[in-house]
C-alpha atoms as a PDB file:
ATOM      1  CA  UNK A   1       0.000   0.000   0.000  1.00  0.00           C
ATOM      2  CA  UNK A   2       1.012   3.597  -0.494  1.00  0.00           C
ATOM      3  CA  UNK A   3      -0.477   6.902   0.170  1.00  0.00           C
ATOM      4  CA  UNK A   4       0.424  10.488  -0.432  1.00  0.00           C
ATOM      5  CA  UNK A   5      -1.711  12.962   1.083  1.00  0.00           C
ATOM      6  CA  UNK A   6      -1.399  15.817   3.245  1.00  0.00           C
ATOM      7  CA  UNK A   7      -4.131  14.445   5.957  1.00  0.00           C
ATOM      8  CA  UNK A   8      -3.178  15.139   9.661  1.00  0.00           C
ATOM      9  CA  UNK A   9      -0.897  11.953  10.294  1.00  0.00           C
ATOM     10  CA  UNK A  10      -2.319  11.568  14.176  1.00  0.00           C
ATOM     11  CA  UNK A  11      -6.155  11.630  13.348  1.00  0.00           C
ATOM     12  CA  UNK A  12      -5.792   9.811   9.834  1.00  0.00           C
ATOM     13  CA  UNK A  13      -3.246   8.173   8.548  1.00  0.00           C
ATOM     14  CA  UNK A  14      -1.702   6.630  11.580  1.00  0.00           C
ATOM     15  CA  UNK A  15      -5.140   5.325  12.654  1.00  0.00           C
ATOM     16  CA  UNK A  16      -5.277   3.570   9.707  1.00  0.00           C
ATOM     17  CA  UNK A  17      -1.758   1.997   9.577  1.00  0.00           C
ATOM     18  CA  UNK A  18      -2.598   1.124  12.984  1.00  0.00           C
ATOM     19  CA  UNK A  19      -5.367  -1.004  11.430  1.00  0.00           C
ATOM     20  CA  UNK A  20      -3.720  -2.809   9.441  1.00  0.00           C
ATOM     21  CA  UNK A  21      -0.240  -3.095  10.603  1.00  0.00           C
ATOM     22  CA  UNK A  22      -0.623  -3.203  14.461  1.00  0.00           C
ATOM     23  CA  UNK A  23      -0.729  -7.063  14.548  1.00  0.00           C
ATOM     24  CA  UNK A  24       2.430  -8.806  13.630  1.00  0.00           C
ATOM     25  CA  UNK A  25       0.568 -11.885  12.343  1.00  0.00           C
ATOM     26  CA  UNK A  26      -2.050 -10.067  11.222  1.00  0.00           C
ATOM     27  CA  UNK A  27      -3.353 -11.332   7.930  1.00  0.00           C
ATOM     28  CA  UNK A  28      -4.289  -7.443   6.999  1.00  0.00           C
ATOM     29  CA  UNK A  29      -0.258  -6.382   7.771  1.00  0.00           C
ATOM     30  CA  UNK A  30       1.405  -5.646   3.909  1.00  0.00           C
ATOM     31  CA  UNK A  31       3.858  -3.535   3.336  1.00  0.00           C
ATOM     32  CA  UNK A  32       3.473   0.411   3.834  1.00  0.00           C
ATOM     33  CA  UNK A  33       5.489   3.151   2.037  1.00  0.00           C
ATOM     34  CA  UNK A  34       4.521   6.951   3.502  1.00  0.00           C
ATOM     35  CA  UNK A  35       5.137   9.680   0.822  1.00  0.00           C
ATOM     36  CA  UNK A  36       3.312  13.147   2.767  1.00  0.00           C
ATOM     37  CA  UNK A  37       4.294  15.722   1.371  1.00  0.00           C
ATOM     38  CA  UNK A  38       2.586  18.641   2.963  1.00  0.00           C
ATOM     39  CA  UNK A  39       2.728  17.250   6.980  1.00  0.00           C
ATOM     40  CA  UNK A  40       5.221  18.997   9.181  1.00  0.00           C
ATOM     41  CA  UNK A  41       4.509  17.776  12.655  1.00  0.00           C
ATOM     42  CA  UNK A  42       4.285  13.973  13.493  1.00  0.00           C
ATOM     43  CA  UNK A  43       2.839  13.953  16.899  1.00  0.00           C
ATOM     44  CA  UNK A  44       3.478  11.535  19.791  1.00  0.00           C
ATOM     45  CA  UNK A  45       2.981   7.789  19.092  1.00  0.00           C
ATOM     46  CA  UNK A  46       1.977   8.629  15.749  1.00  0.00           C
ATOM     47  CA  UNK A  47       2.829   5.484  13.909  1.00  0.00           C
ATOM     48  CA  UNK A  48       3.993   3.203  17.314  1.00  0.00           C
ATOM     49  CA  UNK A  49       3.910   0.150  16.922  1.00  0.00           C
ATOM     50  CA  UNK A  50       3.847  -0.173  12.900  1.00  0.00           C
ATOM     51  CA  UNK A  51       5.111  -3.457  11.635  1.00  0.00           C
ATOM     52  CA  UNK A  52       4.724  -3.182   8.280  1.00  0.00           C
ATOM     53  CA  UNK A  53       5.775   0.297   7.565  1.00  0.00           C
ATOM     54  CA  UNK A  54       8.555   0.054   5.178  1.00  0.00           C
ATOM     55  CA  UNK A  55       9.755   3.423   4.272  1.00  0.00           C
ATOM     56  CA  UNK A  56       8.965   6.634   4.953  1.00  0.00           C
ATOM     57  CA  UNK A  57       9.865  10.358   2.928  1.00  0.00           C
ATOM     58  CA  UNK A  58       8.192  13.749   4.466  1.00  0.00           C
ATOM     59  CA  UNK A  59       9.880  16.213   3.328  1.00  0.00           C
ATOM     60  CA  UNK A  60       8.082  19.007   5.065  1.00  0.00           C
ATOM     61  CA  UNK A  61       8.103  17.741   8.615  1.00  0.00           C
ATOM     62  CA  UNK A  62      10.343  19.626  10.806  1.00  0.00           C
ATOM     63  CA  UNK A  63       8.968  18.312  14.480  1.00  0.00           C
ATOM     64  CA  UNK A  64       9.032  14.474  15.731  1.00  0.00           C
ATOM     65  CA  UNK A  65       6.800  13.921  18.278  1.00  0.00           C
ATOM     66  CA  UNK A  66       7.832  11.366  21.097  1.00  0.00           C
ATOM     67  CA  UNK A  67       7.562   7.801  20.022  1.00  0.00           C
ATOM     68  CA  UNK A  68       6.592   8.528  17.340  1.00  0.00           C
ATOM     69  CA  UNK A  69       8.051   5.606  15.048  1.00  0.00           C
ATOM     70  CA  UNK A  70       8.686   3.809  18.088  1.00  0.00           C
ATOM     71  CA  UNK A  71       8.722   0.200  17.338  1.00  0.00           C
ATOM     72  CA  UNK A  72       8.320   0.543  13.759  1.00  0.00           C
ATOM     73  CA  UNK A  73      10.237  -2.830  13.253  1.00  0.00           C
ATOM     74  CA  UNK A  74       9.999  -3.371   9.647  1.00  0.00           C
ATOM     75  CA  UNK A  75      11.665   0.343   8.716  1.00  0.00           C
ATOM     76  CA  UNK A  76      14.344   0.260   6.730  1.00  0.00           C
ATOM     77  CA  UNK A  77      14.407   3.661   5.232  1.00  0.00           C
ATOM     78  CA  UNK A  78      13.715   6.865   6.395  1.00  0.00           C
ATOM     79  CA  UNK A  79      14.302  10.668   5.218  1.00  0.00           C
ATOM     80  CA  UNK A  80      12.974  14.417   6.494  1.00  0.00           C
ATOM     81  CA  UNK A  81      14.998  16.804   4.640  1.00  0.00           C
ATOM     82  CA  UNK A  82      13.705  19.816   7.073  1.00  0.00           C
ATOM     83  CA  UNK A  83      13.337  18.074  11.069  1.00  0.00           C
ATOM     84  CA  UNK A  84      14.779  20.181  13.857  1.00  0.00           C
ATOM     85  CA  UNK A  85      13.535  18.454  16.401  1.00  0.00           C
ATOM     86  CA  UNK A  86      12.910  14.420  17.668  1.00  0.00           C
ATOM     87  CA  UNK A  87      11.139  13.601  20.794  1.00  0.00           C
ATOM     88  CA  UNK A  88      12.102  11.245  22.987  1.00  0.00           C
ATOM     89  CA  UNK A  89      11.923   7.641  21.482  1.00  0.00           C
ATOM     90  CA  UNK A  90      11.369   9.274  18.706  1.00  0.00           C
ATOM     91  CA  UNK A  91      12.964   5.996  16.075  1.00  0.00           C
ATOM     92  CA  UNK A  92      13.487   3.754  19.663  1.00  0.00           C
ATOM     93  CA  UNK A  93      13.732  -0.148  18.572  1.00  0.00           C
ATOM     94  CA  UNK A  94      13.456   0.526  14.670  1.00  0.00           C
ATOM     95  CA  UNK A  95      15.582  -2.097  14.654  1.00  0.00           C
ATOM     96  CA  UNK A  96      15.791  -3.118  10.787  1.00  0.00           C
ATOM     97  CA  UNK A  97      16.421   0.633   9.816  1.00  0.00           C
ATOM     98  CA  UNK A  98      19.038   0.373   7.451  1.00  0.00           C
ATOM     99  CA  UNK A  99      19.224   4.426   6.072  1.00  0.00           C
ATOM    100  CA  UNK A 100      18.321   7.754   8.073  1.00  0.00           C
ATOM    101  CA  UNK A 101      18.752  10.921   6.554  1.00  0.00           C
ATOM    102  CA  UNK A 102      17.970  14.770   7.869  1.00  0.00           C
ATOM    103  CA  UNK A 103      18.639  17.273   6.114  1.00  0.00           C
ATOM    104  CA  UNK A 104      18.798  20.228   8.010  1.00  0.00           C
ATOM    105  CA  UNK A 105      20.061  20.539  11.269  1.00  0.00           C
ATOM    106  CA  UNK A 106      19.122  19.401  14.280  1.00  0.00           C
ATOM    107  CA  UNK A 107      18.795  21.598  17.360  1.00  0.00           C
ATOM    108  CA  UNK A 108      16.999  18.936  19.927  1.00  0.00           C
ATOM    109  CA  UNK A 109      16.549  15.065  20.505  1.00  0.00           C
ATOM    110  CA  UNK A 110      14.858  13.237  23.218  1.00  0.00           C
ATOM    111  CA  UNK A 111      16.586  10.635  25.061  1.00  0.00           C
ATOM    112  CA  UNK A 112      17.187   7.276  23.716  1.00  0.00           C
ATOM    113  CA  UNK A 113      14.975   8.785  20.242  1.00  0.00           C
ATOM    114  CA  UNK A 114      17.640   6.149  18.226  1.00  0.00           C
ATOM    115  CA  UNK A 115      17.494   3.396  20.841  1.00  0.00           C
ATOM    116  CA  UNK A 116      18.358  -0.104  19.165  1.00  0.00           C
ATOM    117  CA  UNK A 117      18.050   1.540  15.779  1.00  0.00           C
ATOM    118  CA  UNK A 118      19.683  -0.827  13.317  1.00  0.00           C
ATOM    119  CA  UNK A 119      20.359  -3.436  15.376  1.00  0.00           C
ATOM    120  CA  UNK A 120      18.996  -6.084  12.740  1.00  0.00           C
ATOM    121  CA  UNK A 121      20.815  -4.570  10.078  1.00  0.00           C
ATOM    122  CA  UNK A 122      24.810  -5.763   9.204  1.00  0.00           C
ATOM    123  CA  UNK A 123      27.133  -3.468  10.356  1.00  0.00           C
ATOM    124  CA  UNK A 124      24.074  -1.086  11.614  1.00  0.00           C
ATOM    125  CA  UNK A 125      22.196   2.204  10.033  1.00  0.00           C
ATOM    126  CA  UNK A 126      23.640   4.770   7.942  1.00  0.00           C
ATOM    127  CA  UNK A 127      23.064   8.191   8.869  1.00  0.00           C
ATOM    128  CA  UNK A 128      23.009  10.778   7.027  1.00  0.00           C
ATOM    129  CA  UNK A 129      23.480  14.477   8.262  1.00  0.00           C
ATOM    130  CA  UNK A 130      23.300  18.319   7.197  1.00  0.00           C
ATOM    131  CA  UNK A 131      26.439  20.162   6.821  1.00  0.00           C
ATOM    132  CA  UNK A 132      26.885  22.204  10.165  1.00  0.00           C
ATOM    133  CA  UNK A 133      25.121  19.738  12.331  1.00  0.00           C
ATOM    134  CA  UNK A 134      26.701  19.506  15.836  1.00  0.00           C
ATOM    135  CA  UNK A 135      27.514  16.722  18.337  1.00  0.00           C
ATOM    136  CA  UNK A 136      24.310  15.987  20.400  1.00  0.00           C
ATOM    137  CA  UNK A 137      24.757  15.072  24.598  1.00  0.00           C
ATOM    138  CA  UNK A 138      21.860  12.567  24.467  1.00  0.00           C
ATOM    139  CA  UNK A 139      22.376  11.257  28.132  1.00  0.00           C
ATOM    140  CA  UNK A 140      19.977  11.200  31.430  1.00  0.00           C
ATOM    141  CA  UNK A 141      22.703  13.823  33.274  1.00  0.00           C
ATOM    142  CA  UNK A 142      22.081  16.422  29.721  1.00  0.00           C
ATOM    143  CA  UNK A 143      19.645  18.421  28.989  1.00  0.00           C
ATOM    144  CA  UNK A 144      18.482  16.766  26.190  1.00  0.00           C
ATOM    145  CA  UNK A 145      19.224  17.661  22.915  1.00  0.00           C
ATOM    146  CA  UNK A 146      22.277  19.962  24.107  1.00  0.00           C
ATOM    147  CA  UNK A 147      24.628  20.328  21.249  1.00  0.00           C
ATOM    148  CA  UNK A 148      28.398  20.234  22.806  1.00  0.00           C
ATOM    149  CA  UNK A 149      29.661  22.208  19.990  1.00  0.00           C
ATOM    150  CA  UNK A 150      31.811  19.848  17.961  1.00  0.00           C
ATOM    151  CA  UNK A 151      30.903  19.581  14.615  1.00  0.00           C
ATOM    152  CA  UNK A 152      30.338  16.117  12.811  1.00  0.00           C
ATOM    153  CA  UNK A 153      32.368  14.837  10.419  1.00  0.00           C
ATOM    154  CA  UNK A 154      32.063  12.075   8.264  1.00  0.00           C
ATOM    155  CA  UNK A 155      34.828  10.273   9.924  1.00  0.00           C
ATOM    156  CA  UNK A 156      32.472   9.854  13.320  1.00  0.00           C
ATOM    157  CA  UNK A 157      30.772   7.012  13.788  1.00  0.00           C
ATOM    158  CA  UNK A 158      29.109   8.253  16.835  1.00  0.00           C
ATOM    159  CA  UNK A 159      26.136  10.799  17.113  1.00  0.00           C
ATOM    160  CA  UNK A 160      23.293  11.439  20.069  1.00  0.00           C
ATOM    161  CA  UNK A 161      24.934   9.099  22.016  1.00  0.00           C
ATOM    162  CA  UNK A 162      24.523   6.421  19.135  1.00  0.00           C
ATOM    163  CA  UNK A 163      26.683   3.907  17.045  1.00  0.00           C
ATOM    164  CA  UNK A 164      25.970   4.015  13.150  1.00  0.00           C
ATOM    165  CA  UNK A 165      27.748   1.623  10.323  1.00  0.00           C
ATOM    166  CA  UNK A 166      28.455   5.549   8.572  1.00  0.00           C
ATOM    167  CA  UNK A 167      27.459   9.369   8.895  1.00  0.00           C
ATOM    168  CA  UNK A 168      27.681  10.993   5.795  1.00  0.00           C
ATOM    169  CA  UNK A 169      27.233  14.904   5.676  1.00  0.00           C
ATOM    170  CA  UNK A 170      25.884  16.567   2.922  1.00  0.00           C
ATOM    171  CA  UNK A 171      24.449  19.863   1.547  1.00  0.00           C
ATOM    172  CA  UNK A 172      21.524  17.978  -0.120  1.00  0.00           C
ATOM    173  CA  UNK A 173      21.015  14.870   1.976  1.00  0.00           C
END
């Protein structure tokens, strides 16, 4: 299934997923690509749990709401070429998320918002990050979200307290 829309995800398009993916054995779960181009706030537990959405491209959403692709265990890729902001748990135990990519930077994340991401995938997720984004403390004793000032490179393997298989940065991610 696909759909491309610009419906409010929360009251709409979520509750539907939710219908038909919220049962892993499920004989109504398929697989679901999102394509919304117009939404620019996901709100809290939007699309938790989803277990068949596949992929996932909004590239006018600049706020994550907490949880809210939480558990989203059939993922694999993801882009939002304007977010700012993640909530907390905001991708927590997307664990077959094999590509994440933001393109502008990111001022604030939740704690543990990339919890277990990748951890089905070989070698882990590739990230993918704007040029100019910052180091994120992503720890209980932060404030969350604080950026520490060091800039990313794509040498790091590290980011918001994390482990990825790359980070590339980019002007066009």
């Amino acid at each position: 299934a696909s759909y491309s829309g610009s419906t409010r995800a929360k009251t709409v398009v979520s509750q539907a997923i939710y219908q038909l993916a919220s049962d892993k054995g499920s004989s109504k779960a398929g697989t679901i690509i999102l394509l919304m181009p117009e939404v620019e706030t996901i709100p809290n537990d939007a699309f938790m749990p989803c277990y068949a959405l596949k992929s996932v491209f909004m590239p006018m959403v600049t706020s994550i709401g907490d949880s809210s692709f939480s558990q989203c265990t059939s993922l694999e890729d993801a882009s939002f070429p304007a977010v700012t902001s993640i909530g907390i748990q905001g991708f927590h135990s997307c664990n077959k998320l094999a590509t994440l990519s933001f393109g502008s930077v990111i001022n604030s994340i939740g704690e543990t918002a990339f919890e277990n991401v990748g951890s089905e995938v070989e070698g882990g997720c590739a990230l993918t990050l704007a040029s100019g984004q910052q180091h994120m403390k992503n720890a209980n004793f932060y404030t969350p979200g604080t950026p520490n000032g060091t800039a990313v490179t794509e040498a790091d393997k590290t980011w918001a307290e994390n482990t990825w298989r790359s980070i590339t940065i980019s002007n066009n991610p």
